[in-house]
C-alpha atoms as a PDB file:
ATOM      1  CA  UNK A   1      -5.058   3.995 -18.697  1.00  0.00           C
ATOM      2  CA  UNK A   2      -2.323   1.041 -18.609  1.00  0.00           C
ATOM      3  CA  UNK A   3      -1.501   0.366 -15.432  1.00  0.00           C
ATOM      4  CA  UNK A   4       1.304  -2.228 -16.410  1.00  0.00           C
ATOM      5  CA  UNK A   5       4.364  -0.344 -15.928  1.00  0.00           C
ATOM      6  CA  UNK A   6       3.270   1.044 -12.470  1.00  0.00           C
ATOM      7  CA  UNK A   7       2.214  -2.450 -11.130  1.00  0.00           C
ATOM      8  CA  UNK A   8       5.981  -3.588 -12.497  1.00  0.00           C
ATOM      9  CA  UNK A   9       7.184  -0.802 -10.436  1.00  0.00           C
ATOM     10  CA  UNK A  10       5.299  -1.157  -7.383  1.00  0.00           C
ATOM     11  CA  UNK A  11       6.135  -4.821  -7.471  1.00  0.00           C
ATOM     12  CA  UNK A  12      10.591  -3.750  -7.729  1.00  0.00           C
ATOM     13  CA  UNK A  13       9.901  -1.673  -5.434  1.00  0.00           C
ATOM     14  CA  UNK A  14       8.631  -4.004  -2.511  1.00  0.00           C
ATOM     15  CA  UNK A  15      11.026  -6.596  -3.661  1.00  0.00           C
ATOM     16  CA  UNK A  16      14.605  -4.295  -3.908  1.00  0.00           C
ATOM     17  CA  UNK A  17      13.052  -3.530  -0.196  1.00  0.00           C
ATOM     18  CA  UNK A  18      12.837  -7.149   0.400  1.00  0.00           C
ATOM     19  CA  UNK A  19      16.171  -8.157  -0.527  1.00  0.00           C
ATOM     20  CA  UNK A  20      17.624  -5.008   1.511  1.00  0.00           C
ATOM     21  CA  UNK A  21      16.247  -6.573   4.470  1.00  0.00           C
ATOM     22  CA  UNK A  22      17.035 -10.214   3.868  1.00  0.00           C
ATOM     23  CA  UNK A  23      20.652  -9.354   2.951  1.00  0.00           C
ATOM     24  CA  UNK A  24      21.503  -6.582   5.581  1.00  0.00           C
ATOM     25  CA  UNK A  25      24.212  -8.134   6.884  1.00  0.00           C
ATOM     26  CA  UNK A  26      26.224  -9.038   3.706  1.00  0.00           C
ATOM     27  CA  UNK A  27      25.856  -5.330   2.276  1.00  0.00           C
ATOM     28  CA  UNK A  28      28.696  -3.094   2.533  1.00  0.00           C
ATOM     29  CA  UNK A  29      28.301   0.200   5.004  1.00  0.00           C
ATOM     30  CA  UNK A  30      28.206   2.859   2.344  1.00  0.00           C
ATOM     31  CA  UNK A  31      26.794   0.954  -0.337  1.00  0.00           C
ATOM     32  CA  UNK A  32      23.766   0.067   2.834  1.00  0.00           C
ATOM     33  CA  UNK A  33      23.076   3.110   3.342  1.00  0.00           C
ATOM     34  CA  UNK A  34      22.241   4.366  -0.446  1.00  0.00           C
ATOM     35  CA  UNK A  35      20.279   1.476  -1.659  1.00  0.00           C
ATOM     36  CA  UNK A  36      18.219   2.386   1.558  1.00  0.00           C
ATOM     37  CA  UNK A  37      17.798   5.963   1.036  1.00  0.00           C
ATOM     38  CA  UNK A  38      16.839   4.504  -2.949  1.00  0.00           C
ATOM     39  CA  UNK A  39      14.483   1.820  -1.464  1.00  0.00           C
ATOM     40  CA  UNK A  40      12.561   4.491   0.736  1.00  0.00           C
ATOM     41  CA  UNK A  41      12.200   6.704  -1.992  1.00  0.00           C
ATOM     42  CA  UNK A  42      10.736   4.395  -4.434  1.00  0.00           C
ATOM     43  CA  UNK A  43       8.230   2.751  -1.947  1.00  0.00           C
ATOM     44  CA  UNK A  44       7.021   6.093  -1.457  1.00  0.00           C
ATOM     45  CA  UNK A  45       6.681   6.726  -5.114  1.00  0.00           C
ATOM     46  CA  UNK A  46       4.932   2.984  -5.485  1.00  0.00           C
ATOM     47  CA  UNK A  47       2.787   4.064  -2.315  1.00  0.00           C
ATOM     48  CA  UNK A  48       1.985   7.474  -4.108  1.00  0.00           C
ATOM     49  CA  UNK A  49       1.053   5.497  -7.135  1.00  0.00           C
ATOM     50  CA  UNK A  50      -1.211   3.029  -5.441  1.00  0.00           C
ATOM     51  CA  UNK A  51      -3.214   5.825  -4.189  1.00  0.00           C
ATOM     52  CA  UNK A  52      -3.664   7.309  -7.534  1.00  0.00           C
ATOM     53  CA  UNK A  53      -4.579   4.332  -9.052  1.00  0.00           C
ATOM     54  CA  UNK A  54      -7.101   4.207  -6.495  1.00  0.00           C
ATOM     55  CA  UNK A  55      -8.486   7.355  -6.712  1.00  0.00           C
ATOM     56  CA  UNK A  56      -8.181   7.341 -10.530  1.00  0.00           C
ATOM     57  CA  UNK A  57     -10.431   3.607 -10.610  1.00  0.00           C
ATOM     58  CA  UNK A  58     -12.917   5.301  -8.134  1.00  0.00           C
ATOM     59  CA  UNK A  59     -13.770   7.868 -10.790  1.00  0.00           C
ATOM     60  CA  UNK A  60     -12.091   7.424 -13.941  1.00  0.00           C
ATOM     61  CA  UNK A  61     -13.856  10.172 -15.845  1.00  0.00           C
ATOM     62  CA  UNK A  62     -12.206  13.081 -14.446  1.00  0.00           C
END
């Protein structure tokens, strides 16, 4: 299995997250609160995928 386009998206993930943080205070109110609803969701898809990945590399004939 190619793992390439989930470690890309793991690695956007933590970073748009990153850059939420770091530039809280020049975001606009609504716009904030979006991207952060966006962020949470994909670092719970990227977590979700990490675990996979795990579990897939533990046993990867099933």
């Amino acid at each position: 299995m190619n793992y390439t386009a989930i470690v890309i998206f793991i690695i956007l993930a933590f970073l748009q997250g990153f850059v939420l943080i770091a530039y809280k205070e020049t975001i606009p109110a609504p716009l904030k609160r979006w991207l952060a609803i966006f962020a949470i969701v994909m670092l719970l898809i990227a977590f979700f995928l990490m675990i996979y990945g795990f579990l897939v590399a533990v046993n990867p004939n099933t």
